[in-house]
Protein backbone atom coordinates (compact mmCIF):
# COMPACT_ATOMS: atom_id res chain seq x y z
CA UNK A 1 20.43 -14.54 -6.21
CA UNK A 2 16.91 -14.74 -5.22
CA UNK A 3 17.58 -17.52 -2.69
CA UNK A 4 20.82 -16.28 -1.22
CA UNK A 5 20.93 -14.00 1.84
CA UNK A 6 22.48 -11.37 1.64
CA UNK A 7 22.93 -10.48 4.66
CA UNK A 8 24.39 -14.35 5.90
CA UNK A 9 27.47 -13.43 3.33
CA UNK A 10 27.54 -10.23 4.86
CA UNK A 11 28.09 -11.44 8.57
CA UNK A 12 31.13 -13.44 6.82
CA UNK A 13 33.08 -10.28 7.39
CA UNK A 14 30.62 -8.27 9.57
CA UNK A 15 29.86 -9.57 12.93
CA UNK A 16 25.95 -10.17 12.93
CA UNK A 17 25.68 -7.99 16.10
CA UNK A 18 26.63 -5.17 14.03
CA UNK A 19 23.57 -5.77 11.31
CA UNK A 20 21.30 -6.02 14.23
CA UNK A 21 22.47 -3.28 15.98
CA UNK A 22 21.96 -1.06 12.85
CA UNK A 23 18.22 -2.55 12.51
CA UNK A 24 17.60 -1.37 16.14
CA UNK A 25 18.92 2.19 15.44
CA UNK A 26 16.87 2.24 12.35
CA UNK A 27 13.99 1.71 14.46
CA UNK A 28 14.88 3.83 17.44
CA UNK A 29 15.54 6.70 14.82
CA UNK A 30 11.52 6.41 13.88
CA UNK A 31 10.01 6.20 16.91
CA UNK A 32 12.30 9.48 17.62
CA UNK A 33 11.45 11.23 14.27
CA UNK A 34 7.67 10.02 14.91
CA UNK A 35 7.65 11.80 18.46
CA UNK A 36 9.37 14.88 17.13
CA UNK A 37 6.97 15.23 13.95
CA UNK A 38 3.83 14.73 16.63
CA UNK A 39 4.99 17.28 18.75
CA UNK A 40 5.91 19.41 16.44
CA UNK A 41 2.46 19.25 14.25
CA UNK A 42 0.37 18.62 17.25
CA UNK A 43 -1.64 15.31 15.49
CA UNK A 44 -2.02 13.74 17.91
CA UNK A 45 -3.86 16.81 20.41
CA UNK A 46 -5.84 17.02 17.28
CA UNK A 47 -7.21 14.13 16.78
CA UNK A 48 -7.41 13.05 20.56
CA UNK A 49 -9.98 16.89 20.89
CA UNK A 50 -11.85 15.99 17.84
CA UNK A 51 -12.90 12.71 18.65
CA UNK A 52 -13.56 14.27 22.02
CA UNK A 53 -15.60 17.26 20.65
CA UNK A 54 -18.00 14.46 17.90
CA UNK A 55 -18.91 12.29 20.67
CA UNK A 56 -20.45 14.53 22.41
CA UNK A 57 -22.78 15.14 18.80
CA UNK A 58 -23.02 10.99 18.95
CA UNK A 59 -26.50 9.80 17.91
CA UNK A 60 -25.31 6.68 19.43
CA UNK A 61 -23.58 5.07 21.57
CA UNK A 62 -21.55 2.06 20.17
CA UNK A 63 -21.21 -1.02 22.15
CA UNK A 64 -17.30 -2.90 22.27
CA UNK A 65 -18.24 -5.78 19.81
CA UNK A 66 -19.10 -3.42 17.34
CA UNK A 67 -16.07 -0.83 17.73
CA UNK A 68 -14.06 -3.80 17.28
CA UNK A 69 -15.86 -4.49 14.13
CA UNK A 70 -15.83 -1.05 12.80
CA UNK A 71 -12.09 -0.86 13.27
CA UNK A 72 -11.21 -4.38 11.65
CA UNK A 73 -13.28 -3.49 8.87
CA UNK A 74 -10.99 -0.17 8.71
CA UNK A 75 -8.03 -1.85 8.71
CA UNK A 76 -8.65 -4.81 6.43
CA UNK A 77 -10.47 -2.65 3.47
CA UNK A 78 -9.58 0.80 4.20
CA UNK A 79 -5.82 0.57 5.41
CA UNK A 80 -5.21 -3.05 3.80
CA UNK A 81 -6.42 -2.15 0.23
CA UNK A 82 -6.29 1.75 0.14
CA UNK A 83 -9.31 1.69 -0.20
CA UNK A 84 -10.05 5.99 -0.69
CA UNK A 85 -7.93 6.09 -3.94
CA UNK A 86 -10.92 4.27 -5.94
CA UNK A 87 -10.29 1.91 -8.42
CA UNK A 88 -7.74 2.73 -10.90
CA UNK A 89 -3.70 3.30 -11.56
CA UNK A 90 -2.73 5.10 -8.14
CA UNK A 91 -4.14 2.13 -6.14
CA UNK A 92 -1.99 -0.30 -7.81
CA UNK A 93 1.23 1.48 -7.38
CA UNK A 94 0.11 2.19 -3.70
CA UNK A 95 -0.30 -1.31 -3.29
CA UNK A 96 3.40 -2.27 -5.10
CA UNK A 97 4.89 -0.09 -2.96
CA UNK A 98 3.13 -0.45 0.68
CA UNK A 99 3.20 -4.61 0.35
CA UNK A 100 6.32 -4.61 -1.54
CA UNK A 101 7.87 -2.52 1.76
CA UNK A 102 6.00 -4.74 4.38
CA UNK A 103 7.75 -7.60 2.35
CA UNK A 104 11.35 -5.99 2.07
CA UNK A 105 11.24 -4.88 6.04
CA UNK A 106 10.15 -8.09 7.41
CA UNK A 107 12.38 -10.46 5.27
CA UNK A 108 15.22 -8.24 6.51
CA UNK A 109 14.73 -8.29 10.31
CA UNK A 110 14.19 -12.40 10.31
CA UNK A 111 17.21 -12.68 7.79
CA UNK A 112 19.42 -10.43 9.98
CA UNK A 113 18.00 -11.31 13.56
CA UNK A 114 17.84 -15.27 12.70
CA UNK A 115 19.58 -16.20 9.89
CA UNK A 116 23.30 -14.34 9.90
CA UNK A 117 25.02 -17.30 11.74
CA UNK A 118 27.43 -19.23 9.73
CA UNK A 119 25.80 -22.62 11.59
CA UNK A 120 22.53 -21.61 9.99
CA UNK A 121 21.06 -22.17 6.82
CA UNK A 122 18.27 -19.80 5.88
CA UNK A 123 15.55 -20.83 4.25
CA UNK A 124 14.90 -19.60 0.55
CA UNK A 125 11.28 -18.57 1.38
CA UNK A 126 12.84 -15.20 3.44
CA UNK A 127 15.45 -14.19 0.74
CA UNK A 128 12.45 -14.42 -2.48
CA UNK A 129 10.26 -12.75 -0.14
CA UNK A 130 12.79 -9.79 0.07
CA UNK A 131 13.66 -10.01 -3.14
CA UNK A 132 10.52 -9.93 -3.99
CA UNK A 133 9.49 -7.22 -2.07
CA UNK A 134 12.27 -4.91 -3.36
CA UNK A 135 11.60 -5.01 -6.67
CA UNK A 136 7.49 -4.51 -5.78
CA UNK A 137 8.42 -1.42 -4.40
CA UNK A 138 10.99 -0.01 -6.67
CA UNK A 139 7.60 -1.12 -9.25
CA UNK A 140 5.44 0.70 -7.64
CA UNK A 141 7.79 3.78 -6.10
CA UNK A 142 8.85 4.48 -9.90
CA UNK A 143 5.81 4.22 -11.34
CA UNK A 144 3.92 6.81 -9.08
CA UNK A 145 7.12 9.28 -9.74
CA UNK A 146 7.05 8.98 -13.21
CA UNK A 147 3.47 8.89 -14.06
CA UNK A 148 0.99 9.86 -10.65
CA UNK A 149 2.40 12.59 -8.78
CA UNK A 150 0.25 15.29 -8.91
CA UNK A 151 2.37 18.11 -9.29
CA UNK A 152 3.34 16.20 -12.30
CA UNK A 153 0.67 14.91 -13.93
CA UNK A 154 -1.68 17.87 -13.32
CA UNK A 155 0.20 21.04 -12.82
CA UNK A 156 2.61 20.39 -14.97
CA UNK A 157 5.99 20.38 -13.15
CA UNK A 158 8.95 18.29 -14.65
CA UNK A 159 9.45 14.73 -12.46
CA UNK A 160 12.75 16.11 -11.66
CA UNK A 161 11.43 18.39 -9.57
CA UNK A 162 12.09 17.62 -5.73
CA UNK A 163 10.67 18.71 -2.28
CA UNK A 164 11.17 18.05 0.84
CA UNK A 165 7.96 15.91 0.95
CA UNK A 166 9.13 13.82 -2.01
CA UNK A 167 12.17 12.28 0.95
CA UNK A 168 10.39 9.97 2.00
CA UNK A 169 9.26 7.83 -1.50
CA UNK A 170 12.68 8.69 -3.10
CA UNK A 171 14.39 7.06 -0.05
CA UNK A 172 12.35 4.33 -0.34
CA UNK A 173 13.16 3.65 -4.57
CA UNK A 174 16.56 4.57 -3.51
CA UNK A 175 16.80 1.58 -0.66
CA UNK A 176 15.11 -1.22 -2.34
CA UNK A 177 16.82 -0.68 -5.65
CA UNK A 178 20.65 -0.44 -4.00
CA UNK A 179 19.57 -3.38 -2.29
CA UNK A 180 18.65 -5.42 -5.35
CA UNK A 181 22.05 -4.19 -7.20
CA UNK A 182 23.75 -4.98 -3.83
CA UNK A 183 22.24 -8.59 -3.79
CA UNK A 184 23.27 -9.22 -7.14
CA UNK A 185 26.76 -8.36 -7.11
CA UNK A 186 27.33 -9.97 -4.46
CA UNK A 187 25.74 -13.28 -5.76
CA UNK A 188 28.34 -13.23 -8.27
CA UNK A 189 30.73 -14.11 -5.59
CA UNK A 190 33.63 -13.33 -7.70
CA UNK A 191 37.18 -12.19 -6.77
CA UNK A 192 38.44 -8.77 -6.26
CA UNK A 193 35.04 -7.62 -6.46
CA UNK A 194 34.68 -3.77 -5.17
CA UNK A 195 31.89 -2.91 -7.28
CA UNK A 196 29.54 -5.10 -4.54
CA UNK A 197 30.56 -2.88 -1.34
CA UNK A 198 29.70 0.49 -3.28
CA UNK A 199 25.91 -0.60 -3.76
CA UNK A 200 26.33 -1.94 -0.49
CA UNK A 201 27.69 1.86 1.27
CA UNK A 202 24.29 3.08 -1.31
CA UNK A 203 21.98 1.02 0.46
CA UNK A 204 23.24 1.90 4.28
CA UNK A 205 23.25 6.01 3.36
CA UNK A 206 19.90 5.52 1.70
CA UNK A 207 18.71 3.87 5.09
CA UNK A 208 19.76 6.09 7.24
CA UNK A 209 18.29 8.80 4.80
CA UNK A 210 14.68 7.23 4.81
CA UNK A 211 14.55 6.58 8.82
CA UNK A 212 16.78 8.96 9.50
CA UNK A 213 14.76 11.71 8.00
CA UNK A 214 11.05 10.53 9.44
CA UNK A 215 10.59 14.14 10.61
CA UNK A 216 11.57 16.12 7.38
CA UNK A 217 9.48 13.59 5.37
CA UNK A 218 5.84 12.05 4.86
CA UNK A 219 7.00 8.78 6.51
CA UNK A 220 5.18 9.48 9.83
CA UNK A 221 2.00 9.78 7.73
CA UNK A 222 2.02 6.19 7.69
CA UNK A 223 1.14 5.96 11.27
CA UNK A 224 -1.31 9.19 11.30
CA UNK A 225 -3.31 7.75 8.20
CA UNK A 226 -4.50 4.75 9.68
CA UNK A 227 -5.37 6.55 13.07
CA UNK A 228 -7.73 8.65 10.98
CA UNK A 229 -9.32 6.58 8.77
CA UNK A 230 -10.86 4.54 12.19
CA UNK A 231 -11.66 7.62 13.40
CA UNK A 232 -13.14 8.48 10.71
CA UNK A 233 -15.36 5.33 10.49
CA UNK A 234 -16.28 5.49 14.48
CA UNK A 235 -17.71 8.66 14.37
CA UNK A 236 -19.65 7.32 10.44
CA UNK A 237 -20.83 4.62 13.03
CA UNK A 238 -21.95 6.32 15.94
CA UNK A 239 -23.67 9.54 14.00
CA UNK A 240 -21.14 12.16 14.96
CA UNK A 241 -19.65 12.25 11.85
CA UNK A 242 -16.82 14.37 12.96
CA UNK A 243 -19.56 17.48 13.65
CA UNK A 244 -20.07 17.35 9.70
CA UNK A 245 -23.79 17.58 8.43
CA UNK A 246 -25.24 14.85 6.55
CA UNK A 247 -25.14 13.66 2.97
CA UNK A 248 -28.11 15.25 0.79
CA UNK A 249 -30.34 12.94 -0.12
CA UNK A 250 -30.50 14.04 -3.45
CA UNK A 251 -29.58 12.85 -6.48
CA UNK A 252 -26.00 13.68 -7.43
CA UNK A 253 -25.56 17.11 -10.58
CA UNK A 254 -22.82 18.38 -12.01
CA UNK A 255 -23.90 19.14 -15.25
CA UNK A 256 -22.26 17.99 -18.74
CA UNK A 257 -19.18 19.84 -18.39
CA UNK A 258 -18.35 16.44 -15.56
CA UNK A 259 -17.92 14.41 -18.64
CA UNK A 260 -15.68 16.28 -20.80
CA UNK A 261 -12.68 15.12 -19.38
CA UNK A 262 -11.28 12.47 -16.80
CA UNK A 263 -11.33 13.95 -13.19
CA UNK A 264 -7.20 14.68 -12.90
CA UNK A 265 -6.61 18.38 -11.34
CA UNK A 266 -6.32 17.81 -7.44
């Protein structure tokens, strides 16, 4: 199983141009869902006037060499290892989930753009690596469900309860873990098999439910999140500090009642 692809039995009865034309949707329905949800919430204008309106309260001016510093340093530590959820449980999953997708996505495109022709044979480092990745994010997608949401795990609502917000990381379980059961079946590769092509309709409807619901869901965060955090570090580095004042330079009190219980109501 883990070093089949999937998708190369697929194209055995599905013309390849027919995976890759559903990859290109898929990614035609973000950028549309991502332009809808910017126009719509205005992120964009917002960010774009507040950088505007710090620089003008710059204390500095920073030269190109060390922008590009500031901004690799932002996206290696800060975007690479989530850097502003500290140390602890909710990083992990984070991390499952966000390098478990990168995984799952990538294998996908090279398996389906490169790999579906019967005259090729793929090789087994793409189908681990989505493998791999699937089951990282199911890992870490269950795991912050279950035990890290906070309208769980400190205001006390049952993990059955769903929003509109929760779209977006239940698509994401949903897609990886059809996958998986799809992959498997089908690596059986016995006869009269019908079982396979159910998980396999799952895992198309659960696509076109994650990208296909961008605007109603938290996946365009993924590109606002970024975009802020190097803002955020520019204007850290050049004094403006988004019009904010300064840290005290004082020492730090909160009193005993700080250590009477772990910091968990958001």
């Amino acid at each position: 199983m883990f070093t089949i692809n999937p998708f190369a039995v697929l194209s055995e009865t599905i013309p390849s141009i027919f995976l890759q034309s559903f990859v290109i949707v898929m990614i035609g329905l973000i950028v549309v869902g991502t332009v809808m949800d910017m126009i719509h919430k205005k992120n964009v204008k917002y960010f774009f006037n507040n950088a505007k309106k710090a620089k003008k309260s710059a204390t500095r001016e920073l030269g190109t060499g060390e922008r590009v510093s500031v901004i690799a340093k932002t996206v290696v530590y800060d975007i690479g290892t989530t850097s502003e959820l500290g140390a602890g449980k909710r990083r992990v999953a984070h991390l499952l989930g966000m390098y478990g997708t990168v995984l799952f996505w990538v294998a996908s495109v090279v398996m389906i753009f490169f790999y579906t022709s019967t005259s090729l044979t793929t090789p087994s480092l793409w189908p681990i690596l989505w493998h791999v990745g699937a089951i990282m994010t199911v890992l870490g997608g269950a795991w912050f469900w279950f035990f890290l949401r906070v309208d769980v795990y400190s205001e006390a609502q049952p993990w059955y309860r769903i929003i509109q917000a929760d779209l977006f990381v239940l698509a994401l379980i949903a897609t990886s873990l059809f996958g998986l059961i799809w992959s498997y079946l089908q690596s059986l590769n016995l006869d009269g098999r019908w079982d396979d092509k159910v998980f396999l309709v799952f895992y198309i409807v659960s696509n076109l439910v994650l990208f296909g619901g961008v605007y109603w869901s938290k996946f365009a965060h993924m590109f606002y999140k970024p975009g802020a955090a190097i803002q955020k570090n520019l204007a850290e580095a050049d004094g403006s500090r988004d019009n904010l004042p300064p840290e005290a330079d004082a020492p730090e009190q909160f009193g005993m009642g700080i250590k009477r219980e772990a910091p968990k109501h958001y």
